[in-house]
C-alpha atoms as a PDB file:
ATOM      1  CA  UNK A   1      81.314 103.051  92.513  1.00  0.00           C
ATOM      2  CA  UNK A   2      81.802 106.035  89.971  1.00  0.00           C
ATOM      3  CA  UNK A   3      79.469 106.206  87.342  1.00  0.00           C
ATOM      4  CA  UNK A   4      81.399 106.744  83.511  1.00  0.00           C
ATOM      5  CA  UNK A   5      80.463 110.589  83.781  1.00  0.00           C
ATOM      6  CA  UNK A   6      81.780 110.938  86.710  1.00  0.00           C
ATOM      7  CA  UNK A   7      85.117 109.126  85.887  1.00  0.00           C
ATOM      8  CA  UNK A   8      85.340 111.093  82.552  1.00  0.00           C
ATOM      9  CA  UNK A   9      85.287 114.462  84.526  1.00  0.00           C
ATOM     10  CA  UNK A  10      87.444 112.833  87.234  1.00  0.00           C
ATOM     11  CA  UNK A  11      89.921 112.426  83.944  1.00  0.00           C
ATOM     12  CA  UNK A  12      89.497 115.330  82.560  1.00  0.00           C
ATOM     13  CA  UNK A  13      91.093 117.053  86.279  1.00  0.00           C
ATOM     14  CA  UNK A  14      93.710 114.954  85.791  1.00  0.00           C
ATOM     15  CA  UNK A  15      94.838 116.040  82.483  1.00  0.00           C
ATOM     16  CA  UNK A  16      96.101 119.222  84.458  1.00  0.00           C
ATOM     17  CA  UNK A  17      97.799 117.504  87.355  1.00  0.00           C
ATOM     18  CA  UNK A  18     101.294 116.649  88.126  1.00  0.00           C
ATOM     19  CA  UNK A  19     102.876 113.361  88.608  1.00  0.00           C
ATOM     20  CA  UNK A  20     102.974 113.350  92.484  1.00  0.00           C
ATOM     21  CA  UNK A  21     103.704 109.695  93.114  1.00  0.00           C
ATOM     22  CA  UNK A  22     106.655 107.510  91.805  1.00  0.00           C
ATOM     23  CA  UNK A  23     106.670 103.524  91.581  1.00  0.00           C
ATOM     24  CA  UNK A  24     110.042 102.060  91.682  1.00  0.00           C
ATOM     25  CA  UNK A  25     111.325  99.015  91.716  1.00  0.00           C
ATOM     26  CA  UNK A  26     110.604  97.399  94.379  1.00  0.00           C
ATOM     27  CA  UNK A  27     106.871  98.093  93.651  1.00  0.00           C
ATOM     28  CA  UNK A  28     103.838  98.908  95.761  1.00  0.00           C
ATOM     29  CA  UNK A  29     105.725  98.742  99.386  1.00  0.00           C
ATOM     30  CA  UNK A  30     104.191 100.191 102.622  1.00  0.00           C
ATOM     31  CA  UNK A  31     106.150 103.863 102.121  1.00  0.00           C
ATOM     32  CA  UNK A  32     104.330 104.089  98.691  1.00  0.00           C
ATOM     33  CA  UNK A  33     101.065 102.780 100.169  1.00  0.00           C
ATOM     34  CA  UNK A  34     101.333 105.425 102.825  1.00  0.00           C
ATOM     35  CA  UNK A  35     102.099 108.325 100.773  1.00  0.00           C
ATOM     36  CA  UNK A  36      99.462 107.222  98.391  1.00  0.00           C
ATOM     37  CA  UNK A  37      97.031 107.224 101.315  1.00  0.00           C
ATOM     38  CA  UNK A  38      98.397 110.825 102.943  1.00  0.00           C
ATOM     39  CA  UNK A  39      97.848 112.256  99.223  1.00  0.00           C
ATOM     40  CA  UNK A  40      94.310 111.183  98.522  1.00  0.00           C
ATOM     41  CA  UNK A  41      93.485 112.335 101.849  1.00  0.00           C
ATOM     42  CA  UNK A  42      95.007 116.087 101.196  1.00  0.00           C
ATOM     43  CA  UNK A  43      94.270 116.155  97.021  1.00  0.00           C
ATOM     44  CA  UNK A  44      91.431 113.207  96.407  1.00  0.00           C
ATOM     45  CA  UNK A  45      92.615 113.157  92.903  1.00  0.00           C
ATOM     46  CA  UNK A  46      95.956 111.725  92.484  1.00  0.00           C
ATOM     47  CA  UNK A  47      98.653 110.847  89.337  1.00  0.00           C
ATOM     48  CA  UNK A  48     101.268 108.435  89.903  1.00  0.00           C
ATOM     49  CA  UNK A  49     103.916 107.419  87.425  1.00  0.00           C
ATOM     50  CA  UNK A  50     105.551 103.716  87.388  1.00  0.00           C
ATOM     51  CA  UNK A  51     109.343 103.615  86.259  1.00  0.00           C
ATOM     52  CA  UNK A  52     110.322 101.726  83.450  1.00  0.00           C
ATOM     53  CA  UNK A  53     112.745  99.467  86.049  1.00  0.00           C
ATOM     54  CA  UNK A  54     110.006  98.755  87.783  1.00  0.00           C
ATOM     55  CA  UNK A  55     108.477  94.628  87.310  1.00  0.00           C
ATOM     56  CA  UNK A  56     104.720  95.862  87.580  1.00  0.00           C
ATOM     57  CA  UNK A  57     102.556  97.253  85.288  1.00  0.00           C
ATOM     58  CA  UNK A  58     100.753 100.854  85.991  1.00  0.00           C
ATOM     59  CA  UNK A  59      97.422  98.835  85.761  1.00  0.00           C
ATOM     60  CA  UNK A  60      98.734  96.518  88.503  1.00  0.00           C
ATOM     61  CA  UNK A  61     100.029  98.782  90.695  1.00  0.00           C
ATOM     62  CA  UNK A  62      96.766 101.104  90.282  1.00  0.00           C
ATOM     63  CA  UNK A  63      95.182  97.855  91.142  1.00  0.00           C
ATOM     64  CA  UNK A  64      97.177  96.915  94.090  1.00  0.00           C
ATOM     65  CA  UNK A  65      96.994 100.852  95.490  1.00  0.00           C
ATOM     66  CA  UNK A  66      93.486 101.254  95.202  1.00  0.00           C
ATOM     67  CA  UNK A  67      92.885  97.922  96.973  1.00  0.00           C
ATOM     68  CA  UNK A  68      95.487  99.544  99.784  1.00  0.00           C
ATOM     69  CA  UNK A  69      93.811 102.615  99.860  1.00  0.00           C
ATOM     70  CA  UNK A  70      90.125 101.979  99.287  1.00  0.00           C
ATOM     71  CA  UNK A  71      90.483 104.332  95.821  1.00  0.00           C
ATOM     72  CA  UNK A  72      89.139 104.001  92.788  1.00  0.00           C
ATOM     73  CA  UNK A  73      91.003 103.403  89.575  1.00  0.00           C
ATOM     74  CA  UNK A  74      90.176 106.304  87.015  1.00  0.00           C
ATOM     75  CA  UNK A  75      92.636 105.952  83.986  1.00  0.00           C
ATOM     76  CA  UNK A  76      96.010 104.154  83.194  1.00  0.00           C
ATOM     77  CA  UNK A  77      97.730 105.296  80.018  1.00  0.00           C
ATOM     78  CA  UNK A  78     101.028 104.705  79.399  1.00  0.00           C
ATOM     79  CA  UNK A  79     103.355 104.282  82.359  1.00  0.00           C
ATOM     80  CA  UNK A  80     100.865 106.487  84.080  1.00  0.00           C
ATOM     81  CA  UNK A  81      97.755 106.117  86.467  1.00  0.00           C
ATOM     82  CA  UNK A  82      95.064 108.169  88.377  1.00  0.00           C
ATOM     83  CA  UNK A  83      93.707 106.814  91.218  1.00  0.00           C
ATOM     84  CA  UNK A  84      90.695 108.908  93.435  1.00  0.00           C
ATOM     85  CA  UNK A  85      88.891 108.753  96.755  1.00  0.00           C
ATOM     86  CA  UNK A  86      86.778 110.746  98.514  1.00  0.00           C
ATOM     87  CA  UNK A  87      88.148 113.170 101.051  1.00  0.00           C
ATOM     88  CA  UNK A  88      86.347 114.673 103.896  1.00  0.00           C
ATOM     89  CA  UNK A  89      89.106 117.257 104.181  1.00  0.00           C
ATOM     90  CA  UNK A  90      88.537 118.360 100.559  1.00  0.00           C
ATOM     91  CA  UNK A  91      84.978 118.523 101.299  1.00  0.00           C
ATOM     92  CA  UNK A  92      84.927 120.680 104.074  1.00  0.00           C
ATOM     93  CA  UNK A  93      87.169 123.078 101.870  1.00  0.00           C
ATOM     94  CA  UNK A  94      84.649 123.065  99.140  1.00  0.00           C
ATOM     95  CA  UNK A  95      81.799 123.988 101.524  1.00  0.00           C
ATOM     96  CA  UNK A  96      84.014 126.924 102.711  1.00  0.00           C
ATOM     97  CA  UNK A  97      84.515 128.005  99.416  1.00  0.00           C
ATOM     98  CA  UNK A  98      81.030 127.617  98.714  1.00  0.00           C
ATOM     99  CA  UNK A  99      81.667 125.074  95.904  1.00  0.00           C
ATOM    100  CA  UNK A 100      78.745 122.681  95.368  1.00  0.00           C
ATOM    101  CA  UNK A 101      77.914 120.203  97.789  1.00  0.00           C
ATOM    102  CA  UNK A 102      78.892 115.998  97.158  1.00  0.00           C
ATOM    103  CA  UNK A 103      75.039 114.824  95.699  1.00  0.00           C
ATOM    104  CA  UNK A 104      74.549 111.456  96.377  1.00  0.00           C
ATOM    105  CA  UNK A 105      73.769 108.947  93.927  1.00  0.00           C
ATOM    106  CA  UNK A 106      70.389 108.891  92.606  1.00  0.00           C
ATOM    107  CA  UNK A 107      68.770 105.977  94.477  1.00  0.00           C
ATOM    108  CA  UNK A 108      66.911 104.300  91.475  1.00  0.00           C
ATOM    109  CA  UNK A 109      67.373 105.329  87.685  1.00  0.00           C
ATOM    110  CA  UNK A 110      64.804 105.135  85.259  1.00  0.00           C
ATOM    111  CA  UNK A 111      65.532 102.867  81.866  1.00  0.00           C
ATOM    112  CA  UNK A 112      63.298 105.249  79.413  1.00  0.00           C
ATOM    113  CA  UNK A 113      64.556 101.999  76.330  1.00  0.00           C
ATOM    114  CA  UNK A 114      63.749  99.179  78.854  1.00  0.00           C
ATOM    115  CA  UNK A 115      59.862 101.267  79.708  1.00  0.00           C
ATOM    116  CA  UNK A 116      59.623 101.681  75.806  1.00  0.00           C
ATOM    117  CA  UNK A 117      59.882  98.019  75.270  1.00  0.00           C
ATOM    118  CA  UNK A 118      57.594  96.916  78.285  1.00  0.00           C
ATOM    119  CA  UNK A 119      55.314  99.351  77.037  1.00  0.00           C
ATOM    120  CA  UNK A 120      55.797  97.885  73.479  1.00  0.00           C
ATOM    121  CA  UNK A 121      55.096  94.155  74.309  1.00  0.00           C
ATOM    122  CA  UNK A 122      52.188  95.002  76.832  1.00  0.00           C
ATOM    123  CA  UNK A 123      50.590  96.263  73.419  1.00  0.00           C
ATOM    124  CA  UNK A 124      51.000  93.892  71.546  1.00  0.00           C
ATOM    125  CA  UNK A 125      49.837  91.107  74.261  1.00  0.00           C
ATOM    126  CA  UNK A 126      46.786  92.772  74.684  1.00  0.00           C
ATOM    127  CA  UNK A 127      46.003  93.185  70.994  1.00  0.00           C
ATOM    128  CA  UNK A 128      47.024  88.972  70.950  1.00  0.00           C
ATOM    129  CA  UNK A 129      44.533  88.913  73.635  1.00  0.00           C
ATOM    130  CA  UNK A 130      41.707  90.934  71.914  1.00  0.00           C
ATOM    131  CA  UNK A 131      41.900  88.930  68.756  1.00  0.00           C
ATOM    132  CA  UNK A 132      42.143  85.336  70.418  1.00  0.00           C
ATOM    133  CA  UNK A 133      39.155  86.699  72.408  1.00  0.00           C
ATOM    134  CA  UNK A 134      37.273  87.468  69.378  1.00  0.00           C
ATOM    135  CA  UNK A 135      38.112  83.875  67.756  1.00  0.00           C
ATOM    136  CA  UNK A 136      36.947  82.268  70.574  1.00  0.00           C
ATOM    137  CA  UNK A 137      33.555  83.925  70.399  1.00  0.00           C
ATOM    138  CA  UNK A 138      33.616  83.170  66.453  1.00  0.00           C
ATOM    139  CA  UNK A 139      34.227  79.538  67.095  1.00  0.00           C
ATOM    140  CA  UNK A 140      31.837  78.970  70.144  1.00  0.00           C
ATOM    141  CA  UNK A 141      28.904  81.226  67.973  1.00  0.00           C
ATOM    142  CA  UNK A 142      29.613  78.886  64.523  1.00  0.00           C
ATOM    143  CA  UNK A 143      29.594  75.882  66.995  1.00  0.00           C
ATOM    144  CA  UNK A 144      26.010  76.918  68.545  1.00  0.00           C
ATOM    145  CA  UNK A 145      24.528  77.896  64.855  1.00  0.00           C
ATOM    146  CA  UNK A 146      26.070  74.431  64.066  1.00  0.00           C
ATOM    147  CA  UNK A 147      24.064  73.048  66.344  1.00  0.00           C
ATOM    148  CA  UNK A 148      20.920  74.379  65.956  1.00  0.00           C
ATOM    149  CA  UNK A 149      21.035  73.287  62.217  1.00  0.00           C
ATOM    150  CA  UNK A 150      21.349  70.044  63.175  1.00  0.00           C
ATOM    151  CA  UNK A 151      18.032  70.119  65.802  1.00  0.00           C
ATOM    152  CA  UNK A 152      16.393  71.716  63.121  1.00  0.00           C
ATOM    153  CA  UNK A 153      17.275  68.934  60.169  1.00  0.00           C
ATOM    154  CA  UNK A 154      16.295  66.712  63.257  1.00  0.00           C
ATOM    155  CA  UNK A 155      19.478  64.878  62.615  1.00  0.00           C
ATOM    156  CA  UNK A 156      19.955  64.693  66.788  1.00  0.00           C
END
């Protein structure tokens, strides 16, 4: 799953790019499938065009291709899509060229809003905390002077 950086700068590539793969009529068929499949192998990044006599839409058959494929959808505008997957061919030519590495996705990610509002409300409790503690003493102090008034009156 592509994060919405990623996908931006995975759009951004595609601005440049021809159209390398046509959708006719007849739709997603096996031929299409398997040129969809040989180009995301060789190019990873890949913009496909569906014809106006076709019966799908280009979010459908981005849908249906990528399910195919194993892609990922990255944009549909218009009549045409971007699909992407990740290529170990491409890779290896990027490690020649001595183009950075694939990082892997950071294994946890940090919510700085979600710390700031734990952080927030475990304040607060313990301030609710301090002051109920402080009532309580209050109350059980009036209660004992309460009763030693009465002891002393003799009223027991």
């Amino acid at each position: 799953m592509l994060t919405s950086k990623e996908r931006a700068q995975l759009r951004a590539q595609a601005n440049t790019l021809e159209t390398t793969l046509m959708v006719g009529k007849d739709g997603v068929t096996e031929a299409v499938a398997a040129e969809a499949d040989r180009l995301l192998t060789a190019r990873e990044l890949v913009k496909g065009k569906v014809l106006e006599t076709a019966l799908m839409s280009p979010r459908e058959v981005s849908d249906a291709l990528c399910e195919v494929t194993g892609a990922e959808g990255i944009a549909c505008v218009g009549n045409k899509f971007v699909i992407w997957r990740f290529s170990e061919k491409c890779q290896e030519a990027r490690n020649q060229t001595g183009r950075a590495k694939r990082k892997d996705p950071p294994k946890s990610k940090a919510d700085p809003v979600g710390k700031g509002v734990r952080a927030r409300r475990a304040a607060a409790k313990k301030v609710r905390e301090q002051r109920n503690q402080y009532f309580r003493e209050q109350a059980i102090e009036k209660s004992i002077e309460r009763s030693r008034e009465k002891q002393l009156r003799g009223e027991d």
